[in-house]
Protein backbone atom coordinates (compact mmCIF):
# COMPACT_ATOMS: atom_id res chain seq x y z
CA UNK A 1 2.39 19.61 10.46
CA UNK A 2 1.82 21.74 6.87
CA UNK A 3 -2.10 20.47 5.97
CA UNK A 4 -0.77 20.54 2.25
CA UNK A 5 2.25 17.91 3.73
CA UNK A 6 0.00 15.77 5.50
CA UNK A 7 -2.42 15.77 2.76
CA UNK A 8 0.12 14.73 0.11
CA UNK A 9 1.73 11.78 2.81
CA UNK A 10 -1.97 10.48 3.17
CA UNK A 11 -2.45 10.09 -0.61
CA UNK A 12 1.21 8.30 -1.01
CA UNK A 13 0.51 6.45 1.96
CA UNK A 14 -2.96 5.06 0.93
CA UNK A 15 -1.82 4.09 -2.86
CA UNK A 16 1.35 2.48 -1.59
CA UNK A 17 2.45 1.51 -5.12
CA UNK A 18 6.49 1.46 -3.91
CA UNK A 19 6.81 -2.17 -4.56
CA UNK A 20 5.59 -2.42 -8.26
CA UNK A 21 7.28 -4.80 -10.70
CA UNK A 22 9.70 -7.74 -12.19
CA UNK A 23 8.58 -10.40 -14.07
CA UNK A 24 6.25 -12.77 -12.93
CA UNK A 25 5.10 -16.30 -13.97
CA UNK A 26 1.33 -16.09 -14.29
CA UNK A 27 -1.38 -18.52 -15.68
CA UNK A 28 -1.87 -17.87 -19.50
CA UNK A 29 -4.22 -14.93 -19.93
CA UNK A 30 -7.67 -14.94 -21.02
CA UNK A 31 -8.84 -14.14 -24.94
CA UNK A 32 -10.65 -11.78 -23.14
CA UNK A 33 -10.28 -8.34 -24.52
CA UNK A 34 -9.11 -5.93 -22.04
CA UNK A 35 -11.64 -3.98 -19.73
CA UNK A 36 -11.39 -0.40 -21.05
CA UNK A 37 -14.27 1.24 -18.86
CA UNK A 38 -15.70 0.30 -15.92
CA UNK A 39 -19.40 0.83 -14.26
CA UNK A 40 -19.20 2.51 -11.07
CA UNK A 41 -21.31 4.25 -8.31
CA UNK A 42 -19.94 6.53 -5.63
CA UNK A 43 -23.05 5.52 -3.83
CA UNK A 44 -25.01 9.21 -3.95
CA UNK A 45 -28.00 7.61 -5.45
CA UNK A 46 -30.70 5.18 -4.33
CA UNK A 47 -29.90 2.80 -6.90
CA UNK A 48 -26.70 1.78 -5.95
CA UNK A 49 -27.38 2.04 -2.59
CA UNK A 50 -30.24 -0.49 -2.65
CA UNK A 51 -28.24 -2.67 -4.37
CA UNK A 52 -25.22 -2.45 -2.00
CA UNK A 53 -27.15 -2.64 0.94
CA UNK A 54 -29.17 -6.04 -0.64
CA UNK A 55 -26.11 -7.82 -1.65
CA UNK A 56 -23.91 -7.61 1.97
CA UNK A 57 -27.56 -8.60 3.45
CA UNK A 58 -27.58 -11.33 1.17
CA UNK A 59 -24.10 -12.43 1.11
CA UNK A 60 -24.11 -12.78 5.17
CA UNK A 61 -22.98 -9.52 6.42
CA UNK A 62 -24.40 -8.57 9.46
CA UNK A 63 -27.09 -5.15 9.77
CA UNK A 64 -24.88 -3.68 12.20
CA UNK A 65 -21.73 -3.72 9.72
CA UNK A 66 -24.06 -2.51 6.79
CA UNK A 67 -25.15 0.67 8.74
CA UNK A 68 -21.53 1.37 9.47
CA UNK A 69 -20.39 1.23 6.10
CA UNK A 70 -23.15 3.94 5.01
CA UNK A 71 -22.85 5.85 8.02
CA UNK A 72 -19.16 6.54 6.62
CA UNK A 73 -20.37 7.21 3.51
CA UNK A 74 -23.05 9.55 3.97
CA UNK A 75 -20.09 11.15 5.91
CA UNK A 76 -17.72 11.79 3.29
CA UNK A 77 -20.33 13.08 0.89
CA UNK A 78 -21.02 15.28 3.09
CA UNK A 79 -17.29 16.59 3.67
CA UNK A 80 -16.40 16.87 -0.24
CA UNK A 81 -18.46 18.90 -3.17
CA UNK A 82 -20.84 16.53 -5.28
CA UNK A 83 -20.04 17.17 -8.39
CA UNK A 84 -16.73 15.26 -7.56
CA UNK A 85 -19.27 12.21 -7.17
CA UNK A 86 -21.43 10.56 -9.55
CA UNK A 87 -25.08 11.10 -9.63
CA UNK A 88 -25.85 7.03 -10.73
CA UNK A 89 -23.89 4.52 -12.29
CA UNK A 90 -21.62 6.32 -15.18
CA UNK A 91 -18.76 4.28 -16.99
CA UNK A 92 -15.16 6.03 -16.89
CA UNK A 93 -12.02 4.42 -17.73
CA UNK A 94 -10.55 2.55 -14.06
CA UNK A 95 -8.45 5.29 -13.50
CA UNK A 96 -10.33 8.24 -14.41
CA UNK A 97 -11.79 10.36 -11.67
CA UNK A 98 -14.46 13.26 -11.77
CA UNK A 99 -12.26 14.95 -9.13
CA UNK A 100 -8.64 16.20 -8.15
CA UNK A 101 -7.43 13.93 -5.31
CA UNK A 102 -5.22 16.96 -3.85
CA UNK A 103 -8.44 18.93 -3.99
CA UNK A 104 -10.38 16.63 -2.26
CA UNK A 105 -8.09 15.87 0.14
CA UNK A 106 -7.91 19.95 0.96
CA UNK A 107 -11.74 19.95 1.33
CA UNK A 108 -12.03 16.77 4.04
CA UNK A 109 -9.12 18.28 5.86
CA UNK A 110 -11.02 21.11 5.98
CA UNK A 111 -13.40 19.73 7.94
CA UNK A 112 -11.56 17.00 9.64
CA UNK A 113 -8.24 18.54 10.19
CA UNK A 114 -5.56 15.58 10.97
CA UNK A 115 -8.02 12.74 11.30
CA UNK A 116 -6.59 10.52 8.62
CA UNK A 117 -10.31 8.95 7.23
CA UNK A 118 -11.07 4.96 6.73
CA UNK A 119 -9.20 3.77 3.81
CA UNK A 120 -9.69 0.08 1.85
CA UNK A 121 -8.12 -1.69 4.60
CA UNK A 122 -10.25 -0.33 7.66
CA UNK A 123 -13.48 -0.39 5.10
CA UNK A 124 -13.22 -4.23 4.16
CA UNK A 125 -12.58 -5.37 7.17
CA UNK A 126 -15.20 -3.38 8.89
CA UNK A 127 -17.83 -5.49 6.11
CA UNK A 128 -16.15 -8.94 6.15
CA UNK A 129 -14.69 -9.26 10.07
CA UNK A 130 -17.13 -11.98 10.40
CA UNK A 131 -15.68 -14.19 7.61
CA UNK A 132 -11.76 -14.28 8.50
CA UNK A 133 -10.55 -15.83 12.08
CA UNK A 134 -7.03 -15.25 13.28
CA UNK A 135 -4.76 -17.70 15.58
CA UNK A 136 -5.15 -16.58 19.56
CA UNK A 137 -2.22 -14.88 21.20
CA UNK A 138 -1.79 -12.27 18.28
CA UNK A 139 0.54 -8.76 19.56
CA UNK A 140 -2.23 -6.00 19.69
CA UNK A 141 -0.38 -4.29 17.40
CA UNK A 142 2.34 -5.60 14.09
CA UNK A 143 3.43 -4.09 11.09
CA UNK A 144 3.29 -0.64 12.50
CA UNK A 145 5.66 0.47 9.86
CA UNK A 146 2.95 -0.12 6.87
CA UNK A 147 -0.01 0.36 8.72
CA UNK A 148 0.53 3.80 11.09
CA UNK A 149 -2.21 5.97 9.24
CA UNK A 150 -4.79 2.17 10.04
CA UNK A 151 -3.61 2.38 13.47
CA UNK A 152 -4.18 6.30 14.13
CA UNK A 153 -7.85 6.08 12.61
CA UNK A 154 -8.45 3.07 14.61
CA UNK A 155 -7.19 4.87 18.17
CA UNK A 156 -9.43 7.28 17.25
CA UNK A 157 -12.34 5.00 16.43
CA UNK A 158 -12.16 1.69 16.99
CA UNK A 159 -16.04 1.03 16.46
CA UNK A 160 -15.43 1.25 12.96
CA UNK A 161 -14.44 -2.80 13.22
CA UNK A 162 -17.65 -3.95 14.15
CA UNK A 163 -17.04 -5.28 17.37
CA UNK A 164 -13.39 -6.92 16.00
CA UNK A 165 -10.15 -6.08 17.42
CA UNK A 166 -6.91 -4.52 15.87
CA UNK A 167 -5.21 -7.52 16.77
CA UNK A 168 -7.11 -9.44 14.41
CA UNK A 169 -6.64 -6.50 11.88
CA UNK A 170 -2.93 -6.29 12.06
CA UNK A 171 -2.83 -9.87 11.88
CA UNK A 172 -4.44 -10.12 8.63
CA UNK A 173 -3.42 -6.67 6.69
CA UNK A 174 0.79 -6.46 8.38
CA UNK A 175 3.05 -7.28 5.68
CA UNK A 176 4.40 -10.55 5.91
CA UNK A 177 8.18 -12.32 4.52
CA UNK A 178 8.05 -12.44 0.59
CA UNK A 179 9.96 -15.39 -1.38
CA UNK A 180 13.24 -14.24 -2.92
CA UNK A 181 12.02 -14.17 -5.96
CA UNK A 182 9.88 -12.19 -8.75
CA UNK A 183 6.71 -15.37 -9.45
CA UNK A 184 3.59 -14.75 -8.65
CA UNK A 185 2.94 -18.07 -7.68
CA UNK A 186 5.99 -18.14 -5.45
CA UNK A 187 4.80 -15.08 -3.99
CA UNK A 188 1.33 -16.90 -3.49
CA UNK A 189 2.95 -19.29 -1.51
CA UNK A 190 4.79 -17.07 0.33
CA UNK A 191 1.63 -15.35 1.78
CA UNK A 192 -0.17 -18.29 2.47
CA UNK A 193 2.64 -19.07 4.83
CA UNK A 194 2.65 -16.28 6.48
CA UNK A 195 -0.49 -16.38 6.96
CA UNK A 196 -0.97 -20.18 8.58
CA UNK A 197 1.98 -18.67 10.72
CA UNK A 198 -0.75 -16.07 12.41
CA UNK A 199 -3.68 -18.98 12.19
CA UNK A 200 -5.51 -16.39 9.62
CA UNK A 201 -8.43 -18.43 7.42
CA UNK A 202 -11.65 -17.54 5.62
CA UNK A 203 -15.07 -19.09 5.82
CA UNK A 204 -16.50 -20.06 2.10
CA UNK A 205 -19.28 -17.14 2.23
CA UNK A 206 -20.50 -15.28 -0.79
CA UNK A 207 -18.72 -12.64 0.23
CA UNK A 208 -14.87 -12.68 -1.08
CA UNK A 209 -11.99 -10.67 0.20
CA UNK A 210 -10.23 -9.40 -3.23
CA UNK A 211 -6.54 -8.42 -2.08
CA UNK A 212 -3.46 -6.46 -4.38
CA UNK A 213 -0.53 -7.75 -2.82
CA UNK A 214 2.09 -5.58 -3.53
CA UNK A 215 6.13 -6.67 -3.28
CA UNK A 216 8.35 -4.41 -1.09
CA UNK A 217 12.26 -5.63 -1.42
CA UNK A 218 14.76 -2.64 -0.12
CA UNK A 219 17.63 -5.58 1.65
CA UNK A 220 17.48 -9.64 1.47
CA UNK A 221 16.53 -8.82 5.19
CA UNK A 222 13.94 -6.16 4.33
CA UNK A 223 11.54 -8.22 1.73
CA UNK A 224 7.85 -8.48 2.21
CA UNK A 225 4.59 -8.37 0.85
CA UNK A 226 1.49 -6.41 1.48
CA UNK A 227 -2.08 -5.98 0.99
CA UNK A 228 -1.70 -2.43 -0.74
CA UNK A 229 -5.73 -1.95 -1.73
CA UNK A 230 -8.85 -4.24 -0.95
CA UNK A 231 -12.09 -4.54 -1.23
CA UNK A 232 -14.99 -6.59 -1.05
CA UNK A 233 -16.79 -8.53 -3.71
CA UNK A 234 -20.17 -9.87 -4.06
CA UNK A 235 -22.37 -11.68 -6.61
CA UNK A 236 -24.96 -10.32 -8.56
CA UNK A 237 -28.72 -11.68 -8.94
CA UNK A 238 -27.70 -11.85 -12.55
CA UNK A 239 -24.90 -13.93 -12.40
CA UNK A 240 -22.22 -10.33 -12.69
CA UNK A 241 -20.28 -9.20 -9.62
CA UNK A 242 -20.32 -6.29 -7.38
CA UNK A 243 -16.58 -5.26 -6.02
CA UNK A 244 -16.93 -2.47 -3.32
CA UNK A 245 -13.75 -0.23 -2.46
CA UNK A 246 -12.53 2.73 -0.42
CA UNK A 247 -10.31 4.27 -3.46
CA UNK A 248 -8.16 6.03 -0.77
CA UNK A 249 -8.43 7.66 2.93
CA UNK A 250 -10.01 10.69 1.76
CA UNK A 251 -11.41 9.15 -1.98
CA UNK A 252 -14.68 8.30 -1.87
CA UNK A 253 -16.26 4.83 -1.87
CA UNK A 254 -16.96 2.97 -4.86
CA UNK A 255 -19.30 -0.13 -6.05
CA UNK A 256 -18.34 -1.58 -9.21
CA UNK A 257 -20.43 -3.39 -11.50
CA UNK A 258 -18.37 -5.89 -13.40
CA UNK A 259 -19.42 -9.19 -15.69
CA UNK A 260 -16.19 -12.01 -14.24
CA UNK A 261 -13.35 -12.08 -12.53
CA UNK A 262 -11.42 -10.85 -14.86
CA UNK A 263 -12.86 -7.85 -15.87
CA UNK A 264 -12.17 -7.10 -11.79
CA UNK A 265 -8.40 -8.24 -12.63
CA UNK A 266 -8.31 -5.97 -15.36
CA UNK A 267 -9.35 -3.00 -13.90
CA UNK A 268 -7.17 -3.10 -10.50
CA UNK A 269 -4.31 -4.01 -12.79
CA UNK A 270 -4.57 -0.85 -14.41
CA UNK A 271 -4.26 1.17 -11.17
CA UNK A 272 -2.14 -0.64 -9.63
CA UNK A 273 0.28 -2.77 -12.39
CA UNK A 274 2.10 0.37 -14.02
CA UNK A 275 5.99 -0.54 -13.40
CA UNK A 276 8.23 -3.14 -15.08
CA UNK A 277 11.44 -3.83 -15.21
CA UNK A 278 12.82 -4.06 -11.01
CA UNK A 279 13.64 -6.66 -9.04
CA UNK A 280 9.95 -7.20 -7.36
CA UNK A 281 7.21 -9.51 -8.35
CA UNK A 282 4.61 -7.37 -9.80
CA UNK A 283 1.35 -6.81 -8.28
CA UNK A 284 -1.19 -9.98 -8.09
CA UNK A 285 -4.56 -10.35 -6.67
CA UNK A 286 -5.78 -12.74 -4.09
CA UNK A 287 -9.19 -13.79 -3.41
CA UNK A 288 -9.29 -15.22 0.32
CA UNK A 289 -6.30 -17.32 0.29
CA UNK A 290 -5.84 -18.27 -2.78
CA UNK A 291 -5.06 -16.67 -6.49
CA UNK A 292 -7.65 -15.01 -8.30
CA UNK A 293 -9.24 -17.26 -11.20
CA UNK A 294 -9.15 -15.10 -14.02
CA UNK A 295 -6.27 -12.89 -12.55
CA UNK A 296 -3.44 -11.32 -15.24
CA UNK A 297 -1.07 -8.84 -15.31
CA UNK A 298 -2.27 -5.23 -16.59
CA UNK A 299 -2.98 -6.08 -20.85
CA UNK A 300 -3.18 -2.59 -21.55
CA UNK A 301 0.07 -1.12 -20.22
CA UNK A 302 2.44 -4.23 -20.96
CA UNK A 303 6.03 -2.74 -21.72
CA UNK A 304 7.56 -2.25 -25.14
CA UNK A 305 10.15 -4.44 -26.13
């Protein structure tokens, strides 16, 4: 296949944004003014790293899934130039990168050919595998469909889950049946269900699995809902919150300082809530199983009337 083809399905593949939009019944938003820039690390300096590598310690995650989160990190740095990454923590709006994602994408290739990378998904679950069970008797592999650029990584390396199982991946990131309907809170319930159905729960650790469900809807048959970015968020000594992400399969990493929860709504919203006006419940966040407190639609991109 082309590199510049593959490349370009990789990057639509990891931002899945198809299934953007509708309106959607949410809890009344905050008087909190919108979060306009964000504090972020791409994990280059010693800072952010020591920080990182205290909170999973502290929050429960094991050494062993620690080192393999920086092994992959200190991998990709090493694959793309650094001035694409940031020296420290420097505040850019959510979206803003220092870097051209078709550039970087080139440069990994480069050196890594068709490999597709470790995106949010694999990343996530490779820190928080230990905090999530799944019901026995789950197919080895589901939602194949969604999650063939997951599944190629993972034939190639399957160490990257920490001892877990793509079985117990697949059961907890393949899409599941939606609600015929465009509420978030229908929707809520809607994944919930489908996830009882495959015996999925969380343990209540200080470690949180933050989720954008995104709503797919091509047929009445065809309607579903899936975990289109994730990451992993953590609590501060200071009473803030850490969120850290995998932007994309080959985007770098990211650890975000942020003050609540919905500063952390605010700024996925505006990468990820940028369509109105279709038939599809627009994007919502869960944290475990349940809603994000603080969670509202994107307040700086709301459409005109």
């Amino acid at each position: 296949m082309n590199l510049k083809k593959y490349a370009t399905l990789l990057l639509a593949a990891s931002l899945t944004l198809s299934g953007f939009c509708g309106c959607a019944a949410t809890k009344a938003d905050s008087q909190q003014l919108p979060l306009k820039t964000a504090v972020y690390s791409n994990l280059t300096d010693e800072e952010s790293r020591s920080l990182l590598r205290q909170g999973l310690s502290d929050a429960g995650v094991k050494e062993n899934r620690i080192d393999t989160l920086f092994a992959k990190v200190d991998a990709f740095r090493a694959d793309v130039k650094s001035e694409w990454l940031t020296k420290g923590f420097e505040s850019a709006a959510p979206t803003e990168t220092k870097y051209d994602p078709y550039e970087m994408q080139d440069a990994w290739m480069k050196k890594n050919g068709s490999f597709p990378g470790y995106n949010c998904r694999i990343t996530a679950f490779s820190l928080f595998g230990d905090f999530v069970t799944v019901g026995a008797n789950q197919p080895n592999t589901q939602g194949e469909d969604a999650l063939f650029l997951d599944l190629e990584t993972l034939s190639a390396d399957s160490s990257v889950l920490c001892g877990d199982s793509t079985a117990k991946f697949c059961a907890l990131f393949a899409p599941v049946n939606a609600a015929n309907s465009t509420d978030v809170t229908e929707q809520v319930k809607a994944l919930q269900a489908g996830w009882r159905e495959r015996g999925i729960s969380f343990t209540d650790d200080k470690a949180r699995l933050i989720s954008v469900v995104l709503h797919d809807k091509f047929s009445d048959t065809d309607n579903t809902l899936f975990i289109g970015h994730v990451g992993i968020l953590l609590p501060a000594e200071n009473g803030e919150l850490y969120f850290i992400e995998k932007v994309a399969f080959q985007e770098p990493y990211r650890l975000v300082k942020l003050k609540n929860r919905t500063e952390l709504s605010d700024y996925l919203m505006e990468k990820y809530d940028v369509a109105w006006e279709q038939d599809t419940t627009r994007p919502f966040i869960m944290e475990n199983d349940n809603l994000l407190e603080g969670y509202r639609q994107n307040p700086l991109a709301q459409p005109t009337e």
